[in-house]
C-alpha atoms as a PDB file:
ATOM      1  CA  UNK A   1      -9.150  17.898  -0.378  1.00  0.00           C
ATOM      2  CA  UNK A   2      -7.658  14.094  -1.475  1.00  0.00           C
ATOM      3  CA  UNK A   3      -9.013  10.919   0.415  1.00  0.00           C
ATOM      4  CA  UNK A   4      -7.456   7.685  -0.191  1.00  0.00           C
ATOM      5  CA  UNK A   5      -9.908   4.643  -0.004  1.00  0.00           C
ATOM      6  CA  UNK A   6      -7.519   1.762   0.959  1.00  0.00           C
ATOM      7  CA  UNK A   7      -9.883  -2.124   0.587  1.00  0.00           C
ATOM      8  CA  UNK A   8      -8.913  -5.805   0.494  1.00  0.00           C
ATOM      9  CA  UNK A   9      -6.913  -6.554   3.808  1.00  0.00           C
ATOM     10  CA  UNK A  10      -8.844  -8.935   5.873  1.00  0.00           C
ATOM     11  CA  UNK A  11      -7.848 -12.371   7.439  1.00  0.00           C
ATOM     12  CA  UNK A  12      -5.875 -15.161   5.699  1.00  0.00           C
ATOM     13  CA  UNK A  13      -4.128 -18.295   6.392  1.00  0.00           C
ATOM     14  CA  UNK A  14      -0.158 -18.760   5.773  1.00  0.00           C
ATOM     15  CA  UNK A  15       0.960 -19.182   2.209  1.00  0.00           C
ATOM     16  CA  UNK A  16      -1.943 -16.963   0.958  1.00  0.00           C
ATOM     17  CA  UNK A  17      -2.467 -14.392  -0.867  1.00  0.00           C
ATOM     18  CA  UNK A  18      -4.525 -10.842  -0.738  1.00  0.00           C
ATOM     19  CA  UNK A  19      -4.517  -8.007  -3.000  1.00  0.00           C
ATOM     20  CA  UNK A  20      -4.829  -4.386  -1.357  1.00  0.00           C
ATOM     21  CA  UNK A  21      -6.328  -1.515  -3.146  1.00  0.00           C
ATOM     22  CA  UNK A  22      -5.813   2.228  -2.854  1.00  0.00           C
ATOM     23  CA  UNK A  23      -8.115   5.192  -4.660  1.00  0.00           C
ATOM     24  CA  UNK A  24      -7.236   8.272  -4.597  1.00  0.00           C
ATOM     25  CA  UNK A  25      -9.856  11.254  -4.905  1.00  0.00           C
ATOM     26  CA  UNK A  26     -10.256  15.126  -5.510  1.00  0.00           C
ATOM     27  CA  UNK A  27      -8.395  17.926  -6.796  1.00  0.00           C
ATOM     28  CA  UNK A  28      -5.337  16.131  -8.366  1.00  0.00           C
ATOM     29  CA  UNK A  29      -3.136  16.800 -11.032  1.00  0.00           C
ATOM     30  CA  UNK A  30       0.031  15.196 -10.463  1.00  0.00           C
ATOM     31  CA  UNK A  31       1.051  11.979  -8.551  1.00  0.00           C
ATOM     32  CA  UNK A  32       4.855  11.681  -7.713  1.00  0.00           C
ATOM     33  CA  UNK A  33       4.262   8.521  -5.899  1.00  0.00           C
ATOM     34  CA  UNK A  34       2.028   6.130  -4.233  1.00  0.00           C
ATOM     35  CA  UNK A  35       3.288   3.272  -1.844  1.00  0.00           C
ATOM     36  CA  UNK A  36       1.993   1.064   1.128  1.00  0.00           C
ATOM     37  CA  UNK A  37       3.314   1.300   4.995  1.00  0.00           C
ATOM     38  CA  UNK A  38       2.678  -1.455   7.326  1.00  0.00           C
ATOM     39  CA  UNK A  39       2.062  -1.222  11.578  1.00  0.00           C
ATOM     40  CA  UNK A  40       2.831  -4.291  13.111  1.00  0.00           C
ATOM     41  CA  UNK A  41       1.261  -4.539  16.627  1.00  0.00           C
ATOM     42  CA  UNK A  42       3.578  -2.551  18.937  1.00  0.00           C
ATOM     43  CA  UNK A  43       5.606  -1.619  16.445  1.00  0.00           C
ATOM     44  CA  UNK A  44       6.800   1.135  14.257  1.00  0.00           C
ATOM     45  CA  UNK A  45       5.317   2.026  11.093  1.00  0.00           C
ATOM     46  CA  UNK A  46       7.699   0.610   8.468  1.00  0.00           C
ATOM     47  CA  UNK A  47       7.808   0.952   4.443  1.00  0.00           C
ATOM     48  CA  UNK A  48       6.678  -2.073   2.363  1.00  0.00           C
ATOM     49  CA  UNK A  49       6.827  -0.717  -1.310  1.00  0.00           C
ATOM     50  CA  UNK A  50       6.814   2.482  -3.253  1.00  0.00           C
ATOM     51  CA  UNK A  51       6.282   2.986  -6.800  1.00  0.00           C
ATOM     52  CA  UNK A  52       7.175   6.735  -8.298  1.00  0.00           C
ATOM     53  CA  UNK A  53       5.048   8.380 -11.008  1.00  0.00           C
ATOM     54  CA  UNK A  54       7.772   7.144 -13.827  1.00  0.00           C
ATOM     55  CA  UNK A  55       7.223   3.459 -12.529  1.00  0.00           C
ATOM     56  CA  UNK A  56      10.302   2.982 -10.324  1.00  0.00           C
ATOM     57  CA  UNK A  57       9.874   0.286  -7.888  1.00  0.00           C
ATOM     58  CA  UNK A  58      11.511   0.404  -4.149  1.00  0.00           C
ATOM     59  CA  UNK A  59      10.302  -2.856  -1.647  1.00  0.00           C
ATOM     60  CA  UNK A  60      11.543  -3.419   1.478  1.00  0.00           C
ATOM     61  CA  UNK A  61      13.462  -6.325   2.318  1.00  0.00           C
ATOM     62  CA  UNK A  62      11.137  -8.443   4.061  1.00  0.00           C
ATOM     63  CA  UNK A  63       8.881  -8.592   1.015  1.00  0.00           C
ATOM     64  CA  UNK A  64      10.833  -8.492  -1.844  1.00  0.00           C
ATOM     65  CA  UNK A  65       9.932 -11.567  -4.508  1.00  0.00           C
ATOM     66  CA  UNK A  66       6.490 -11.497  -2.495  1.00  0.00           C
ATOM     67  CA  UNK A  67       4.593  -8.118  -2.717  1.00  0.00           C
ATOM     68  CA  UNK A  68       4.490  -6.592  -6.279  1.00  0.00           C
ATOM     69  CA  UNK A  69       2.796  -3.169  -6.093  1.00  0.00           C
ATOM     70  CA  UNK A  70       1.541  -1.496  -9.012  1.00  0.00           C
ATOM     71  CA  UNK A  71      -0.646   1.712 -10.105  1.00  0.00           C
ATOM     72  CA  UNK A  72      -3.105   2.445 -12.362  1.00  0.00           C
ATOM     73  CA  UNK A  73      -2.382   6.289 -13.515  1.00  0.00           C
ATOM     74  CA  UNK A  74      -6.034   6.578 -15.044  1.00  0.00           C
ATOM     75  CA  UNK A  75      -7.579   5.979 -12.032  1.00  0.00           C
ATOM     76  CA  UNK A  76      -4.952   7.404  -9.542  1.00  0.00           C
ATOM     77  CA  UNK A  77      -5.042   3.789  -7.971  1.00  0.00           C
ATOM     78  CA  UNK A  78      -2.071   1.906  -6.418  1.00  0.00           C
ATOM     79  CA  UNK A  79      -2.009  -1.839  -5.956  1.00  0.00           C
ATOM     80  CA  UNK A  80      -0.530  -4.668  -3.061  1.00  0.00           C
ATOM     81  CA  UNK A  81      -0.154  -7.826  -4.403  1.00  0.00           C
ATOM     82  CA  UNK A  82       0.993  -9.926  -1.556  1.00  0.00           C
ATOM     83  CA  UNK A  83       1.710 -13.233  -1.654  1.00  0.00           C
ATOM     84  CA  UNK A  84       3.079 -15.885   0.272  1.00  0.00           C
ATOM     85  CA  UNK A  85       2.177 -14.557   3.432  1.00  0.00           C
ATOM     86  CA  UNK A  86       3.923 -15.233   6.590  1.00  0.00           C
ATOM     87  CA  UNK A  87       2.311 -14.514  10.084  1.00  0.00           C
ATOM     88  CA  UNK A  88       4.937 -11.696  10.625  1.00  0.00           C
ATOM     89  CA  UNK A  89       2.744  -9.988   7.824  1.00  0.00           C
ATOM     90  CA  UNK A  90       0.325  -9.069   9.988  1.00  0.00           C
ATOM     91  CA  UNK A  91      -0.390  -5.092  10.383  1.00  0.00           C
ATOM     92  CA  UNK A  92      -2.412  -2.476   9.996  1.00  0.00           C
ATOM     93  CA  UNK A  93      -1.417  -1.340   6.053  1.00  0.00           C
ATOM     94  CA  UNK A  94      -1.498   2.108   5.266  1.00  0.00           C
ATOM     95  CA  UNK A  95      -1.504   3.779   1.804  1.00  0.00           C
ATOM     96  CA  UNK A  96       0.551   6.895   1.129  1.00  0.00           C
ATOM     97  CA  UNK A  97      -0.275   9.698  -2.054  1.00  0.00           C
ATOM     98  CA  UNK A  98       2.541  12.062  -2.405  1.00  0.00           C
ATOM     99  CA  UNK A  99       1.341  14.732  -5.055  1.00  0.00           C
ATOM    100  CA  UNK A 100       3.112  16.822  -6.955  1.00  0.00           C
ATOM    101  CA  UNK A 101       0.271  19.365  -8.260  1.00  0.00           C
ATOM    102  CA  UNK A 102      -1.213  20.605  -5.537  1.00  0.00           C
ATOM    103  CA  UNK A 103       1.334  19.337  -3.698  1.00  0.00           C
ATOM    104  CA  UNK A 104       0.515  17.059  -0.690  1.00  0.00           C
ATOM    105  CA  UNK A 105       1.203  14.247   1.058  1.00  0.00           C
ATOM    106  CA  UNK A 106      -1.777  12.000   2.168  1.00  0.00           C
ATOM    107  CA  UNK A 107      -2.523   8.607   3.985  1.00  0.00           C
ATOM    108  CA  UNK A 108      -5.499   6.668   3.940  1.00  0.00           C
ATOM    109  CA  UNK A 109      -7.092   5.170   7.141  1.00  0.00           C
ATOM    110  CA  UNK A 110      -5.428   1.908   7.182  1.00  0.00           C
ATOM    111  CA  UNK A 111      -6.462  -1.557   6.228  1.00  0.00           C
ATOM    112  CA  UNK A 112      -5.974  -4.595   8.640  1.00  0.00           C
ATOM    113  CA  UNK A 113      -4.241  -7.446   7.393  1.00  0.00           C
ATOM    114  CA  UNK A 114      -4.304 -10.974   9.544  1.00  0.00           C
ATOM    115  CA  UNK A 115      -2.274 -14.161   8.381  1.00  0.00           C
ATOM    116  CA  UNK A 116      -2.995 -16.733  10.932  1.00  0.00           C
ATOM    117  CA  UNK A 117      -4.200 -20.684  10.544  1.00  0.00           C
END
């Protein structure tokens, strides 16, 4: 079985910054890619940035030149960096595993992100 430990959301002020973490555990072999979702209160879960196994980036609109996300292979780890945060930030942000070997698709249990003054 994979669990995903997601840490680092919590409450911050606009024009701040917070960097999200996301572990990934068990019987793995083969990561094909990790990325972050977002649920904004009453909405839809929406993507906010993928990266694939090979390093290929995908960021959705709304954060692009703000959120860099990165992984650490070694540790099957996957990173938020998001800066410049705006209010409409806030959301519950959930990490996403899709493995190649065993294949699987995972999602941790969702970190809460706040950007209020």
């Amino acid at each position: 079985q994979v669990q995903l430990v997601e840490s680092g959301g919590g409450l911050v002020q606009p024009g701040g910054s917070l960097r999200l973490s996301c572990a990934a555990s068990g019987i793995i072999f083969s990561i094909r890619a990790m990325g972050w979702y977002r649920q904004p209160p009453g909405k839809q879960r929406e993507l906010v940035a993928v990266i694939t196994s090979g390093r290929n980036t995908n960021y959705a609109d709304s954060v692009k030149g703000r959120f860099t996300i990165s992984r650490d292979n070694a540790k099957n780890t996957v990173y938020l960096q998001m800066n410049s945060l705006k209010p409409e930030d806030t959301a519950v942000y959930y990490c996403n595993t899709i493995i190649s070997d065993p294949p699987g698709d995972y999602w941790g249990q969702g970190t809460l992100v706040t950007v209020s003054s």
